[in-house]
Protein backbone atom coordinates (compact mmCIF):
# COMPACT_ATOMS: atom_id res chain seq x y z
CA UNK A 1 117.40 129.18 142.50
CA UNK A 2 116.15 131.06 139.36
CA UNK A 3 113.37 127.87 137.64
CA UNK A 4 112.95 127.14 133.95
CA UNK A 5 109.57 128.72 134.60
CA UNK A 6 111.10 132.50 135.61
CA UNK A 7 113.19 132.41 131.99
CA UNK A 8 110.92 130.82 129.71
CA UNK A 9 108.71 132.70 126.84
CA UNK A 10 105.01 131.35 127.99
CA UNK A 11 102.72 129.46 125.74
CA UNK A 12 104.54 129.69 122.57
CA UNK A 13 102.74 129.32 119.06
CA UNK A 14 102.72 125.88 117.90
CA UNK A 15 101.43 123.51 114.82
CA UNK A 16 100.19 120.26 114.77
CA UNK A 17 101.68 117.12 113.41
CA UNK A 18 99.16 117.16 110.33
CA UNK A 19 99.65 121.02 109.47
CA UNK A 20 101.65 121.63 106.29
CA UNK A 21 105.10 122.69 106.18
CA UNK A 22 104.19 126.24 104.70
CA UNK A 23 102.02 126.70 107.75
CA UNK A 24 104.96 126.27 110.28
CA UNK A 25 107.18 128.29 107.91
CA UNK A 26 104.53 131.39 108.04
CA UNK A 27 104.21 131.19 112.11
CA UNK A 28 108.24 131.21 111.75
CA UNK A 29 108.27 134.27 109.84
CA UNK A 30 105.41 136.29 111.46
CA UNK A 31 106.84 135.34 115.08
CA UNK A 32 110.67 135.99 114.02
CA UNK A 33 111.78 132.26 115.23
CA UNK A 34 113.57 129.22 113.55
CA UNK A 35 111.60 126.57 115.35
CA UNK A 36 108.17 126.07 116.29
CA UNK A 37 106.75 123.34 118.42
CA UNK A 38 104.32 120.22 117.53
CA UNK A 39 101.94 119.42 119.13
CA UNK A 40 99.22 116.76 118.94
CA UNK A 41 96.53 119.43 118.69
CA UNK A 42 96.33 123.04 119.86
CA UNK A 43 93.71 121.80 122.57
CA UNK A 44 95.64 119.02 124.27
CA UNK A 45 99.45 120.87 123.67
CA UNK A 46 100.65 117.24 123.89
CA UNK A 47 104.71 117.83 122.52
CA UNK A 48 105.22 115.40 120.33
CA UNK A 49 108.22 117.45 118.20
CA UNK A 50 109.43 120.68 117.21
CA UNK A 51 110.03 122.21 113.90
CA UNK A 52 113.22 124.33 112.95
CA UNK A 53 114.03 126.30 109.58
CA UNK A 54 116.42 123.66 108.94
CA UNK A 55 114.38 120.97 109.25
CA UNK A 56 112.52 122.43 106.31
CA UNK A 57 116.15 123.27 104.49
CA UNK A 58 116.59 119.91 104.17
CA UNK A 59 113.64 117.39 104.41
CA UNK A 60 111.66 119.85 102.29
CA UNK A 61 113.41 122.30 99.78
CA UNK A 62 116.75 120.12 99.19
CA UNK A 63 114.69 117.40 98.59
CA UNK A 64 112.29 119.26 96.25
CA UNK A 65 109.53 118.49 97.77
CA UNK A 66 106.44 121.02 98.34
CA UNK A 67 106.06 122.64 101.48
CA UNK A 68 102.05 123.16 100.75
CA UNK A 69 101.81 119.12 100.29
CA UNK A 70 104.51 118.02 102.87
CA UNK A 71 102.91 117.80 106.72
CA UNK A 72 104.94 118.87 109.33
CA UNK A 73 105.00 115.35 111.14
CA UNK A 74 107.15 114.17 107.53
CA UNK A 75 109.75 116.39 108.37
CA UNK A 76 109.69 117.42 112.17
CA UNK A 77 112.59 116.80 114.44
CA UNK A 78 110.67 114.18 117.24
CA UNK A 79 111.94 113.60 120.93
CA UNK A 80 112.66 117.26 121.91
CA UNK A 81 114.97 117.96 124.37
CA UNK A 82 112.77 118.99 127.13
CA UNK A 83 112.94 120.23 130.88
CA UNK A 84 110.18 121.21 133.71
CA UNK A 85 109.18 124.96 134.44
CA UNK A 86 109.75 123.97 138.36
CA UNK A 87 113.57 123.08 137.06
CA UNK A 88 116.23 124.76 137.86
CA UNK A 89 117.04 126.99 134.97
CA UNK A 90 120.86 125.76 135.23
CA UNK A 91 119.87 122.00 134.45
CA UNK A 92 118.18 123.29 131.62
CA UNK A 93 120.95 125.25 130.56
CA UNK A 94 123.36 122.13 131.07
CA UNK A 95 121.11 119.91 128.34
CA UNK A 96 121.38 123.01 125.82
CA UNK A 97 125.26 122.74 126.24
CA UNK A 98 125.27 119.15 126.34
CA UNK A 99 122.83 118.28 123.50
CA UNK A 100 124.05 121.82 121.29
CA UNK A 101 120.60 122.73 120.94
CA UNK A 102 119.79 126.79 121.01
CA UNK A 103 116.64 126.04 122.77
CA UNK A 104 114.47 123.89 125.22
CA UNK A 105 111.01 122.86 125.82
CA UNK A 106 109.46 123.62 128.68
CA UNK A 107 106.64 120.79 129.38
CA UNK A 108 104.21 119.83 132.34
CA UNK A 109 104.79 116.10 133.53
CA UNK A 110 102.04 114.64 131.22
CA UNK A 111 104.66 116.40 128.71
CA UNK A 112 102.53 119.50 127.31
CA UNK A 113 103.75 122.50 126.36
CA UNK A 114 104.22 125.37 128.83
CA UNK A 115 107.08 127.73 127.07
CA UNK A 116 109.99 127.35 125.46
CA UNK A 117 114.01 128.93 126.64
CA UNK A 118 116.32 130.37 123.86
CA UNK A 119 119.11 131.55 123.84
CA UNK A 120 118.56 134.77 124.26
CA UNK A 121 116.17 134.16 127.14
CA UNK A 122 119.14 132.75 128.83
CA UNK A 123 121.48 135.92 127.98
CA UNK A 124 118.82 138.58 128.41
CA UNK A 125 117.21 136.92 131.59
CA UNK A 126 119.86 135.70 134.03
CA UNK A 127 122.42 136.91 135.61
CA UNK A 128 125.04 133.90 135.15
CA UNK A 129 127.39 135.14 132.61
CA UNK A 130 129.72 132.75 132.84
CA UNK A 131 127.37 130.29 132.67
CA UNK A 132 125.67 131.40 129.83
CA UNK A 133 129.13 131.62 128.14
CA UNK A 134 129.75 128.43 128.59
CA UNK A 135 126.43 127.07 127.27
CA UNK A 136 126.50 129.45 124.00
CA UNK A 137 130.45 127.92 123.74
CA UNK A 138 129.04 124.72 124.00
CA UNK A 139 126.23 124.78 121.63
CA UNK A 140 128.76 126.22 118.98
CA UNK A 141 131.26 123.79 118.73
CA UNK A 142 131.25 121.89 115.65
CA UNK A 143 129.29 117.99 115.98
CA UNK A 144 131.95 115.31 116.48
């Protein structure tokens, strides 16, 4: 059994629920990611949300709103799909397929932050691919 822990990108930058909106939007650019974790503080890493480029689409920019005056808690997506780092990986990758999200927390049982599993963790890290076909298949199907 291959655990959430084996596939996941450790300790992944984050931004707290009062930061602005152009703060999470910088740590998006400089680390090369659409989403970015909130936490309650970077001392605790309590998850409280996560943060994707389209979050900021549109709660921020279609709504004309500033992204230096609007704070990431405002627009942030809360209740994060989440899973354990002692998980198996395949549970994990189940709740991407079933919840079409292209990543999953990975959180301690007082629910802080430990890492964080993409989809390319999934592709580039395991040796499942048709289960990993199946989950990217799954993501991608249009919301009904």
């Amino acid at each position: 059994m291959r655990t959430c822990n084996d596939v996941m990108t450790p300790d992944p930058t984050c931004v707290a629920a009062g930061d602005t909106v152009t703060s999470a939007a910088e740590i998006m650019k400089i680390e090369d990611v659409g989403a970015v974790p909130v936490v309650e503080d970077a001392t605790s890493k309590k998850l409280i949300g996560i943060i994707t480029d389209r979050d900021i689409v549109i709660n921020v920019i279609a709504e004309r709103k500033s992204p230096d005056s609007s704070k990431v808690d405002e627009v942030m997506s809360r209740n994060p799909v989440t899973c354990r780092a002692d998980e198996d990986v395949v549970n994990a990758m189940d709740r991407m397929a079933q919840h079409q999200i292209r990543r999953i927390l990975v959180v301690d049982p007082g629910n802080h932050l430990r890492g964080i599993i993409s989809q390319a963790d999934v592709a580039t890290r395991l040796d499942l691919p048709e289960k990993t076909a199946n989950v990217l298949e799954n993501i991608s199907q249009p919301v009904s």
